[in-house]
N, C-alpha and C. Protein backbone atom coordinates (compact mmCIF):
# COMPACT_ATOMS: atom_id res chain seq x y z
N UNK A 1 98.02 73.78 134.31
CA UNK A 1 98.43 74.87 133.44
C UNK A 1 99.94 75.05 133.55
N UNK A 2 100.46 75.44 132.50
CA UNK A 2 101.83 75.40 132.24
C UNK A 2 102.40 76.93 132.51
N UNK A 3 103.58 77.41 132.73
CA UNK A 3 104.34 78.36 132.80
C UNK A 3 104.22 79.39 131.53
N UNK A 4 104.12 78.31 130.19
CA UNK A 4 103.70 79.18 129.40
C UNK A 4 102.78 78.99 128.39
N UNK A 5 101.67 78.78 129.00
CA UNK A 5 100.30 78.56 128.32
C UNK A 5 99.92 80.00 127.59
N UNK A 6 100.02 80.86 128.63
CA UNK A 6 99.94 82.56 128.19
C UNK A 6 100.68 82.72 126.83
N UNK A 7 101.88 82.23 127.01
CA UNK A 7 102.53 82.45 125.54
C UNK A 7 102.24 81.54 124.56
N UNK A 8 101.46 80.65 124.36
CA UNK A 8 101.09 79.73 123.57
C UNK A 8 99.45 80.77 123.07
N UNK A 9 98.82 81.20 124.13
CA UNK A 9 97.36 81.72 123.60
C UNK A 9 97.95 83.00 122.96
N UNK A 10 98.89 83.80 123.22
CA UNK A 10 99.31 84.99 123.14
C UNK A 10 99.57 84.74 121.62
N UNK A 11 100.19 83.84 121.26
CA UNK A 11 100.99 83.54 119.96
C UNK A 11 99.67 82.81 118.65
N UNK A 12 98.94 82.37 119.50
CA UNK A 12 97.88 81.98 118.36
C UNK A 12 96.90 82.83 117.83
N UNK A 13 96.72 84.25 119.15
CA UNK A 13 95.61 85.03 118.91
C UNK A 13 96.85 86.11 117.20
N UNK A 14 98.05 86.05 116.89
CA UNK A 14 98.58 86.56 115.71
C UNK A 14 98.57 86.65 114.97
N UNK A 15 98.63 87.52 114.07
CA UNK A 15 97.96 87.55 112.35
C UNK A 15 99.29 87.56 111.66
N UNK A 16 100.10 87.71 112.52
CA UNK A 16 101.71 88.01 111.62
C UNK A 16 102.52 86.79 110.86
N UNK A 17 103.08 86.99 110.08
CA UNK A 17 103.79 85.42 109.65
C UNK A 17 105.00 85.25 110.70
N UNK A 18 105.67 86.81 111.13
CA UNK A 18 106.84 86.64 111.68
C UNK A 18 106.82 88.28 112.54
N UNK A 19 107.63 88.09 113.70
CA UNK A 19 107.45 89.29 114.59
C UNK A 19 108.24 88.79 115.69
N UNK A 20 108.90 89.87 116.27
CA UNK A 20 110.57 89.77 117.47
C UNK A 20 109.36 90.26 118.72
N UNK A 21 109.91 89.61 119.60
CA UNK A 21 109.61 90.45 120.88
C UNK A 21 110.36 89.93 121.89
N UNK A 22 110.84 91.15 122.82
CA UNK A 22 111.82 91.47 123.71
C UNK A 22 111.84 90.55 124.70
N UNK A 23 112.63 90.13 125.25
CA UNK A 23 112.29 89.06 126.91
C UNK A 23 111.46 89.74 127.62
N UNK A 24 111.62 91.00 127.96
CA UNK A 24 110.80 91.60 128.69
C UNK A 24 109.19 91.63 128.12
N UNK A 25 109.00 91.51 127.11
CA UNK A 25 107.48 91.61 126.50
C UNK A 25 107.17 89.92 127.06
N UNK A 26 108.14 89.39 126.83
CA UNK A 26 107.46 87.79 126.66
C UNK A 26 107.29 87.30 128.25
N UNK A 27 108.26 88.32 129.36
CA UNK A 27 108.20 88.02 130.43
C UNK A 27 106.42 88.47 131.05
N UNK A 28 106.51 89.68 130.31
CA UNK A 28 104.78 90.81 131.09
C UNK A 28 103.58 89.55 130.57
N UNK A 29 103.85 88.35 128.76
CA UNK A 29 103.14 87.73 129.08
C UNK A 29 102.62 86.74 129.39
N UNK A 30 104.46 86.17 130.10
CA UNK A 30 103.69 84.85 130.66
C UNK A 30 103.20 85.11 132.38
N UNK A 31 104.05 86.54 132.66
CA UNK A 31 103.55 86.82 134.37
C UNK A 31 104.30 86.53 134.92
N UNK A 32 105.95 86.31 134.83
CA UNK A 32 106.79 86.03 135.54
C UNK A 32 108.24 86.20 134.45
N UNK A 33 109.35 85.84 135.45
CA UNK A 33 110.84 86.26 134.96
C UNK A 33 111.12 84.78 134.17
N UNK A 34 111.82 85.24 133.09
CA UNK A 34 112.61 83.86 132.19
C UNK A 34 113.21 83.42 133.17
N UNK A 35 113.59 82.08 132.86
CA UNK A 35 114.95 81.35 133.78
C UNK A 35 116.31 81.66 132.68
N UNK A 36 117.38 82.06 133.85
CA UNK A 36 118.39 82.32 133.27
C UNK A 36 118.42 81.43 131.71
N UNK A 37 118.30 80.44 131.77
CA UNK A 37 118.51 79.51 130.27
C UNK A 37 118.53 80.45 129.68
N UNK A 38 117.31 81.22 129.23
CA UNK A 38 116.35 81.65 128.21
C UNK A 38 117.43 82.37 127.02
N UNK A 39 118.33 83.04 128.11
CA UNK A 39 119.53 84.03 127.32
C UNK A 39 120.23 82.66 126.55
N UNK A 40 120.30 81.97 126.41
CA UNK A 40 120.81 80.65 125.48
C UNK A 40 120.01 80.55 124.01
N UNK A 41 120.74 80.27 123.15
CA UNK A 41 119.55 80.69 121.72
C UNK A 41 119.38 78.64 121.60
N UNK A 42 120.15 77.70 122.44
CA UNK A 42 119.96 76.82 122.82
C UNK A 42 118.21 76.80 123.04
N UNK A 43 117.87 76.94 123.95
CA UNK A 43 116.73 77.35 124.72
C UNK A 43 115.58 76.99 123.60
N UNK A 44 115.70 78.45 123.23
CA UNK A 44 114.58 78.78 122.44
C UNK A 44 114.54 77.85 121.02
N UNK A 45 115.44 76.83 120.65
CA UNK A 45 115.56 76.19 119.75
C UNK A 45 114.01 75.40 119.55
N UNK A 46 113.56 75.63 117.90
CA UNK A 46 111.91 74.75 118.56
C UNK A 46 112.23 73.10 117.36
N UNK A 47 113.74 72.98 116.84
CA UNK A 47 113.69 71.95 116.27
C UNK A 47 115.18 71.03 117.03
N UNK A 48 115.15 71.70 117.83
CA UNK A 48 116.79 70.84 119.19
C UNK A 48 115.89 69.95 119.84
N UNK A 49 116.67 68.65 119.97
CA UNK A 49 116.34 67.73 120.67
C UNK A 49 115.10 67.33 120.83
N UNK A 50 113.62 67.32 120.27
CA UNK A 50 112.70 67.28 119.92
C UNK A 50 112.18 65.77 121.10
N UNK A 51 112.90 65.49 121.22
CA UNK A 51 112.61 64.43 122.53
C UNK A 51 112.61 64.44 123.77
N UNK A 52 112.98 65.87 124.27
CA UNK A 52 113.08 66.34 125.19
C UNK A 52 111.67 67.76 125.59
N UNK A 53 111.23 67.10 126.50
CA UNK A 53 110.03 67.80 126.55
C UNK A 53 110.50 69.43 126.94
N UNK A 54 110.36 70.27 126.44
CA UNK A 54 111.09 71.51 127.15
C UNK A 54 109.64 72.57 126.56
N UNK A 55 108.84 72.98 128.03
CA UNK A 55 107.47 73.50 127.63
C UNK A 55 107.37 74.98 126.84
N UNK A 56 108.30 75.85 126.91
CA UNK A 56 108.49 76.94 126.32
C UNK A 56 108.51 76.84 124.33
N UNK A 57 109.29 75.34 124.13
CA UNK A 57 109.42 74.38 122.87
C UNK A 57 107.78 74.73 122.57
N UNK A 58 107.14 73.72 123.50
CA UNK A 58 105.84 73.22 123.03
C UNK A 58 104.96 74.33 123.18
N UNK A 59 104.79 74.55 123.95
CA UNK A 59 103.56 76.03 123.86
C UNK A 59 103.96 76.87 122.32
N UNK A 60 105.34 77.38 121.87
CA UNK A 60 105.41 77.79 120.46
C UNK A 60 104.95 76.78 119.35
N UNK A 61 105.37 75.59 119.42
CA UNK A 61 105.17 74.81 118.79
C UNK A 61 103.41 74.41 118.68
N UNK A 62 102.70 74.48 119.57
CA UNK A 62 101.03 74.14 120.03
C UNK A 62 100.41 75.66 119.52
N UNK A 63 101.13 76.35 119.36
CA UNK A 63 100.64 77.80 118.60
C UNK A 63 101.15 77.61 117.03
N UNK A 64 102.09 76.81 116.64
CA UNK A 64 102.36 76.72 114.88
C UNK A 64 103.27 77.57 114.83
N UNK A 65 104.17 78.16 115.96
CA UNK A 65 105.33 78.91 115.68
C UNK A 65 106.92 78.60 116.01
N UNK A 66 107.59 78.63 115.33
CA UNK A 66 108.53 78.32 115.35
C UNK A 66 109.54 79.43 116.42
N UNK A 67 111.22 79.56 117.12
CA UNK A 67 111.13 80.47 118.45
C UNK A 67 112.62 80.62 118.05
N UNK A 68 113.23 81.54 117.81
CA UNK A 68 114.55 81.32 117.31
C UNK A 68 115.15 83.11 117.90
N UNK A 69 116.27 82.98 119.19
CA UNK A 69 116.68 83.95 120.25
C UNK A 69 117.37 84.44 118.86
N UNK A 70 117.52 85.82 118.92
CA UNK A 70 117.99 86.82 117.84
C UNK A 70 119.23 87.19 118.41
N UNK A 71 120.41 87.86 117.91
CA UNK A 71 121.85 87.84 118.11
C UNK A 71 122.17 89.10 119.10
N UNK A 72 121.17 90.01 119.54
CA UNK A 72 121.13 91.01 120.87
C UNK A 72 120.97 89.50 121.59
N UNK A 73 120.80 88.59 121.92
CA UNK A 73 120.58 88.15 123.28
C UNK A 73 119.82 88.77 124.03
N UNK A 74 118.59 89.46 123.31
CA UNK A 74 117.59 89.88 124.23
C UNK A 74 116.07 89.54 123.95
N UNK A 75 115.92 89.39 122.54
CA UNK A 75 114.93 89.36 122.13
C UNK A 75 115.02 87.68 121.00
N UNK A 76 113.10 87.37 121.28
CA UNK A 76 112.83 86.16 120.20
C UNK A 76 112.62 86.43 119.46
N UNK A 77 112.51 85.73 117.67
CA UNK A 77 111.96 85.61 116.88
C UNK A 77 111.09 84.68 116.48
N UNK A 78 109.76 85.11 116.38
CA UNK A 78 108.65 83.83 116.34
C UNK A 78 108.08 84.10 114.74
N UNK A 79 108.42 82.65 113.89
CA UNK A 79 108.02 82.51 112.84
C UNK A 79 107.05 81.69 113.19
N UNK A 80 105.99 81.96 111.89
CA UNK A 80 104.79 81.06 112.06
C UNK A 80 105.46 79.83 110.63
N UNK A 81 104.85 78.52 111.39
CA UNK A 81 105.11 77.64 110.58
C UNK A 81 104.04 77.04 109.67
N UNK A 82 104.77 76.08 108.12
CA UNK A 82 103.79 76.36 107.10
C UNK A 82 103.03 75.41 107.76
N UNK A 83 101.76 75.09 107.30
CA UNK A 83 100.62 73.80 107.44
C UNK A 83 101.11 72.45 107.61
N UNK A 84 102.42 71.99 106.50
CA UNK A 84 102.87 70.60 106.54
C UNK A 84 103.80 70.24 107.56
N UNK A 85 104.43 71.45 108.06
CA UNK A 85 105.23 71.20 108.93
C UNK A 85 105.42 71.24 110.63
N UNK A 86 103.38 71.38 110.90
CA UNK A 86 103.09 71.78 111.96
C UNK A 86 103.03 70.74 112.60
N UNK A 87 102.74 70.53 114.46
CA UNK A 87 102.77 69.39 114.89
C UNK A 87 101.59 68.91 115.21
């Protein structure tokens, strides 16, 4: 099990197309603290370097959502992605 499997089930159980939530929300659900990275909108990129296994990537991505850090540097934005463009 991965670091953020929680956020992969968390993100599929969603009815929303699109919805922000705080580091701190995303921290209560994976059960532990971000790694410094996280404050990087680097990070949360779910179409950067796509060859590079980075599991926070894939658990959004294994839920059909796309993860894009919002300009507070505090909070994500998780879009859901269309059908053709899922992985």
């Amino acid at each position: 099990m991965n670091d953020y499997d929680a956020l992969r089930d968390f993100l599929q159980r969603q009815k929303q197309e699109e919805f922000v939530l705080s580091f701190e929300q995303i921290e209560e659900i994976i059960g532990a603290a971000l790694p410094r990275a996280a404050q990087r909108a680097s990070w949360w990129d779910s179409l950067r370097s796509p060859d590079i296994q980075m599991p926070q990537r894939e658990a959004c991505l294994a839920a059909g959502f796309v993860a894009t850090r919002m300009p507070d540097g505090a909070s994500v934005r998780f879009r859901k992605q269309k059908n053709e463009r899922r992985r």
